[in-house]
Every structure is written in structure tokens, then in C-alpha cells.
Protein backbone atom coordinates (compact mmCIF):
# COMPACT_ATOMS: atom_id res chain seq x y z
CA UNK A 1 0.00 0.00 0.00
CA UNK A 2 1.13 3.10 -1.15
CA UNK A 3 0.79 6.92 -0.75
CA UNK A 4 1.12 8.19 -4.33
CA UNK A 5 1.45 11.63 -4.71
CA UNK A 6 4.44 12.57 -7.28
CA UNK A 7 8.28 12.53 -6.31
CA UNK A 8 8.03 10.72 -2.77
CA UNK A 9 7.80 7.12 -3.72
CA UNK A 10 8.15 5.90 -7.32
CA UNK A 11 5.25 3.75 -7.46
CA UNK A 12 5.25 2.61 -11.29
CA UNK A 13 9.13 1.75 -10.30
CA UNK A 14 7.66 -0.76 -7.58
CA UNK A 15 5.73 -2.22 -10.09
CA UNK A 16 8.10 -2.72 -12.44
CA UNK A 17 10.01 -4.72 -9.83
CA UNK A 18 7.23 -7.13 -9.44
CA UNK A 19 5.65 -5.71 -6.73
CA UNK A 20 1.45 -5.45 -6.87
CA UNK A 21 0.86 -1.37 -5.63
CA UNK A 22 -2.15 -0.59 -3.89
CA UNK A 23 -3.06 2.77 -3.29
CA UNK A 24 -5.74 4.99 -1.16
CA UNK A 25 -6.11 8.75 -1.72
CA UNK A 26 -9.14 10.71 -1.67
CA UNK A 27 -7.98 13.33 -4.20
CA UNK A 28 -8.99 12.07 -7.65
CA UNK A 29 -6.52 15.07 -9.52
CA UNK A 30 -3.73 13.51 -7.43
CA UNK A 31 -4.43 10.09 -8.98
CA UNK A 32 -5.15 11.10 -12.74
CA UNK A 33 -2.37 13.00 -12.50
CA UNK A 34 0.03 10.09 -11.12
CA UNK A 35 -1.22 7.86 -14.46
CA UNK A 36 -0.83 10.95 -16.54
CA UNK A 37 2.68 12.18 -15.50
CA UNK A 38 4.36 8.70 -15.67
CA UNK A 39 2.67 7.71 -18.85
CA UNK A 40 0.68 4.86 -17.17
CA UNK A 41 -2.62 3.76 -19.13
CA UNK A 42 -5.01 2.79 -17.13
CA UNK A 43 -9.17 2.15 -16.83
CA UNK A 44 -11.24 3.41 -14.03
CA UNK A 45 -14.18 1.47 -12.33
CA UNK A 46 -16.56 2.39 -10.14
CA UNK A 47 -17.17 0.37 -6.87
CA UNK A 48 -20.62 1.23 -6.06
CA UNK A 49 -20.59 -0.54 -2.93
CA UNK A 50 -18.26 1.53 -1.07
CA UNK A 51 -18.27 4.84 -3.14
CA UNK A 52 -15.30 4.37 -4.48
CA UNK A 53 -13.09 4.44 -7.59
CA UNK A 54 -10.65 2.09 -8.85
CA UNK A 55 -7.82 3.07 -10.98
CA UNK A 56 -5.64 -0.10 -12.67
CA UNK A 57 -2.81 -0.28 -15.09
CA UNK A 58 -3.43 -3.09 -17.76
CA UNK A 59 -1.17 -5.32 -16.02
CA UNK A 60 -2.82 -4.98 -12.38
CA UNK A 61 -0.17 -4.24 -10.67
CA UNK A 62 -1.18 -1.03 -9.82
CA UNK A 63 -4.27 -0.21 -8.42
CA UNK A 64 -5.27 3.00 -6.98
CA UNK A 65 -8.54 3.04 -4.91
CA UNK A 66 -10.13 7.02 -4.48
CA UNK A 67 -12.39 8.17 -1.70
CA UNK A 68 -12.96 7.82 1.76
CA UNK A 69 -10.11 5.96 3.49
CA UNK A 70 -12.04 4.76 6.61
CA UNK A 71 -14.07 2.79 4.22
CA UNK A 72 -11.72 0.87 2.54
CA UNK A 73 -10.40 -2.37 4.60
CA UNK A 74 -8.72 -5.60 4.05
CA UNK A 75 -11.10 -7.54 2.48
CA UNK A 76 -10.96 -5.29 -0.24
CA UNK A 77 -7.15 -6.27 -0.91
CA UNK A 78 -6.10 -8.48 1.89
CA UNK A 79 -3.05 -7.77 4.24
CA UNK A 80 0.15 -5.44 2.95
CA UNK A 81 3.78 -6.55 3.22
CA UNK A 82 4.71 -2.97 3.17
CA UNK A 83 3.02 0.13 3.52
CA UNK A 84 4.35 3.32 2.43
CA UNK A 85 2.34 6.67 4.94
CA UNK A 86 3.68 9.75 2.86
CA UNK A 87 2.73 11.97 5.96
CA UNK A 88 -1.00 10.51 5.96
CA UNK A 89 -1.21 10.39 9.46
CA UNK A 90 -0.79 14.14 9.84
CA UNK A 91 -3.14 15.12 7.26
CA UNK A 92 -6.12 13.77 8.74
CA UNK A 93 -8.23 15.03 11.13
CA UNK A 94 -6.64 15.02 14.70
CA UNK A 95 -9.82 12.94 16.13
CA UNK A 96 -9.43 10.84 13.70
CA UNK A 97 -5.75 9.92 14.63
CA UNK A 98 -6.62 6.49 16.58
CA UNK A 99 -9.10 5.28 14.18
CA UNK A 100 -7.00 5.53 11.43
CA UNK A 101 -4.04 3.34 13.56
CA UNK A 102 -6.72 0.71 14.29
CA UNK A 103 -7.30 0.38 10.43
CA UNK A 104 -3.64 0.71 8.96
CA UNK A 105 -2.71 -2.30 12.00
CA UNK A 106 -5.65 -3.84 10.23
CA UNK A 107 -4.11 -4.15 7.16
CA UNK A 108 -0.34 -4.94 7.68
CA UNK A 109 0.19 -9.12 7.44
CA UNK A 110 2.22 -10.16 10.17
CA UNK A 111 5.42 -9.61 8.92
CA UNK A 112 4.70 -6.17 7.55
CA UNK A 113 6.98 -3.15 7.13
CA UNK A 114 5.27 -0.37 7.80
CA UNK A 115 7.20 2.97 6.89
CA UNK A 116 5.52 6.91 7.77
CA UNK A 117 6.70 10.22 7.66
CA UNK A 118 5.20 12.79 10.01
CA UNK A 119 6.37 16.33 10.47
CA UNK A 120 6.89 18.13 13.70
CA UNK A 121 7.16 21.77 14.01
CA UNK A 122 6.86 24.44 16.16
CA UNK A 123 6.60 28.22 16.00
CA UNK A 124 4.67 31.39 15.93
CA UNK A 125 2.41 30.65 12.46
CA UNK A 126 1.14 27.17 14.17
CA UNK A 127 -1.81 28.79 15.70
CA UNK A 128 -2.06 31.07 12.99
CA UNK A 129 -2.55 28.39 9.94
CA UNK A 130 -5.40 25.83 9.74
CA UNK A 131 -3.03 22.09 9.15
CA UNK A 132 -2.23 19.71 7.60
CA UNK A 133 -0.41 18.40 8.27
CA UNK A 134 -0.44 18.34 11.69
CA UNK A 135 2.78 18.71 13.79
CA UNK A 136 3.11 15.41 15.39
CA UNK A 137 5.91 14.56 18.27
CA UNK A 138 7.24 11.36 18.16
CA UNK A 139 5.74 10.73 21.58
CA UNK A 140 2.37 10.97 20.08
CA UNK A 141 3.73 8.33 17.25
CA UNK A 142 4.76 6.00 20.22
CA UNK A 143 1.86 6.78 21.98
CA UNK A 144 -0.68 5.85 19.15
CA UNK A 145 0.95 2.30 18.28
CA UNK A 146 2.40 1.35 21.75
CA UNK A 147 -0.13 -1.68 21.97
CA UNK A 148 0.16 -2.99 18.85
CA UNK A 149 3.44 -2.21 16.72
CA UNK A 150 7.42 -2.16 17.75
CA UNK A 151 8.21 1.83 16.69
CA UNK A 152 11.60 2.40 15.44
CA UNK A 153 12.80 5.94 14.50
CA UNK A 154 14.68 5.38 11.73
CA UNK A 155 15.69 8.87 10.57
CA UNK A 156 14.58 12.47 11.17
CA UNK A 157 15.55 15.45 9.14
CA UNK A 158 15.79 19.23 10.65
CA UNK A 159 14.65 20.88 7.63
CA UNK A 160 15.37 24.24 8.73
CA UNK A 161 18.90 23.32 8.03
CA UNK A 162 20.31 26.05 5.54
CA UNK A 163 20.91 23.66 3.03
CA UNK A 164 17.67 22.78 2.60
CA UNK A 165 14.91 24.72 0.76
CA UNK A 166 11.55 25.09 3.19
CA UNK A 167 8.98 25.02 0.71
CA UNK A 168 4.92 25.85 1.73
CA UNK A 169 3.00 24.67 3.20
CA UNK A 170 5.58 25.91 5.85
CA UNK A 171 6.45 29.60 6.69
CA UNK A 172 9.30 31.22 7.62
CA UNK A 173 8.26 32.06 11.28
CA UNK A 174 8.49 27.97 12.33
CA UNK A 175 11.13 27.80 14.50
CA UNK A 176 11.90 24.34 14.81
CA UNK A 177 10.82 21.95 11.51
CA UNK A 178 11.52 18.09 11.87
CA UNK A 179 10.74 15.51 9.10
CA UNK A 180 10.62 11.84 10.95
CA UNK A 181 10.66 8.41 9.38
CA UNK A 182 9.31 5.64 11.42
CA UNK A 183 9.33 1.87 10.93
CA UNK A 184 5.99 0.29 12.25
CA UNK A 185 6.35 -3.98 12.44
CA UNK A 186 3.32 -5.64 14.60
CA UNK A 187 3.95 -6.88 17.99
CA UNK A 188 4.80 -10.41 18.07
């Protein structure tokens, strides 16, 4: 399962490896533009029963679900191997946070990798700004999947480094601007 928004994860690449990519995302643009940009043909299909659409490549190896996330589930596609969270978890809604744990623990198989980015930031514009995404501390990561995952850290980037260019939907006045990557496997 993928996140597949453009220049994060090279989903057609995954694909072309072998893999089978499955993909949720509620903007439809983002997903005709993800066929369109890497020259993918594909056919869409409704699925009625859920409100959803289904976007395929010939080959069925990728498949990219759009609409509501909380309504897709594993019997649609089974249990994931690996799961790719391209910052996900801090674009939903805040009360939403556990629900969407319970369903992404839902879907890894037992042996899953789970990888997520989440931001963390602090600073005068955070009141100021409507998110997402949502800063997120890494005790809130720990927090969410302490009962059911091992949570490993496995890199986190200050991106108010000099170096680096701070694009929107971040301003200036953060002070401090973290990107973390986590590792999510299910408790044994």
C-alpha cells in the first residue's frame, strides 16, 4: 500500500520490480495526475458498494482506490507486506488519529513493514494556519501504536537546516521543523 502523490515514492518503479501497488487517496486530480505524469494507461471502475473508484494499469499491478479511506479495509485487498504513509497520518483530522491506527494495523500481514513520515514543528504561524499536516511529536507516534506495533525511529531530518529549501505549506516564522521516518512492524 502506497501513498502516491508525485516525487516521494516511485510507485510505477515498484511495479516494475514485481511488486502489486495498492493505493488509497481521496484526491482524484492527485491520482489522474500520477497515471498521466508517468505515462501509465489505465481504466477506471466504479465500486458502487463503497463509493469508491478504482484506478488499474493493464497489467494490475497497480491499483489505486479514491475516496474515503475509513471505508476501505482488508477484504478489499487483503493484508500489505509494506506500507508506504507519505505523511497521511498528519493530514487527517486530529480525532481521527486512533481510528486511522486501528485500520492501517488492520491491514499490515504479520510480517509487515510499515514505513511513515510525520512532520513536527513548532513556531509562531502554528496557531495562525489551519493544518495539515499536523505537527506530530514522536511521543504521540509512540503513543498511538504502543499496543500494537514495535516503533523504530529510523531517521529524522531538521529541515530548517540552511541547506535545505523550506517550501509551503511551511512559513518562515516555524522555528523548529523536523521531518521523521518511522518503521511500524506488529507486535509479536
Amino acid at each position: 500500500m502506497a501513498n502516491v502523490r508525485k516525487g516521494r515514492l516511485k510507485t510505477d518503479k515498484l511495479a516494475d520490480q514485481g511488486h502489486t501497488v495498492v493505493g488509497v487517496e481521496a484526491s482524484e486530480l492527485a491520482v489522474q495526475a500520477f497515471f498521466t505524469e508517468n505515462g501509465i494507461q489505465h481504466t477506471v471502475t466504479d465500486v458502487p458498494a463503497i463509493d469508491f473508484k478504482l484506478y488499474q494499469d493493464p497489467d494490475n499491478k497497480i491499483r489505486i482506490y479514491v475516496g474515503d479511506f475509513f471505508k476501505f479495509s482488508k477484504e478489499m485487498e487483503g493484508e500489505f507486506d509494506g506500507i508506504w504513509d507519505r505523511a497521511a497520518l498528519g493530514s487527517i483530522h486530529l480525532e481521527d488519529r486512533e481510528r486511522y491506527v486501528k485500520l492501517m494495523v488492520s491491514l499490515m500481514s504479520e510480517d509487515c513493514q510499515y514505513l511513515a513520515e510525520a512532520y513536527y514543528y513548532e513556531g509562531t504561524c502554528t496557531m495562525q494556519r489551519i493544518p495539515p499536516p499536523h505537527s506530530t511529536r514522536p511521543d504521540t507516534i509512540y503513543k498511538l501504536f504502543e499496543y500494537t506495533c514495535d516503533v523504530k525511529m529510523i531517521e529524522h531530518v531538521d529541515l530548517k537546516q540552511v541547506d535545505f529549501i523550506c517550501s509551503p505549506p511551511f512559513k518562515p516564522e516555524i522555528d523548529v521543523l523536523f521531518l521523521y521516518l518511522y518503521l511500524f512492524t506488529k507486535k509479536k
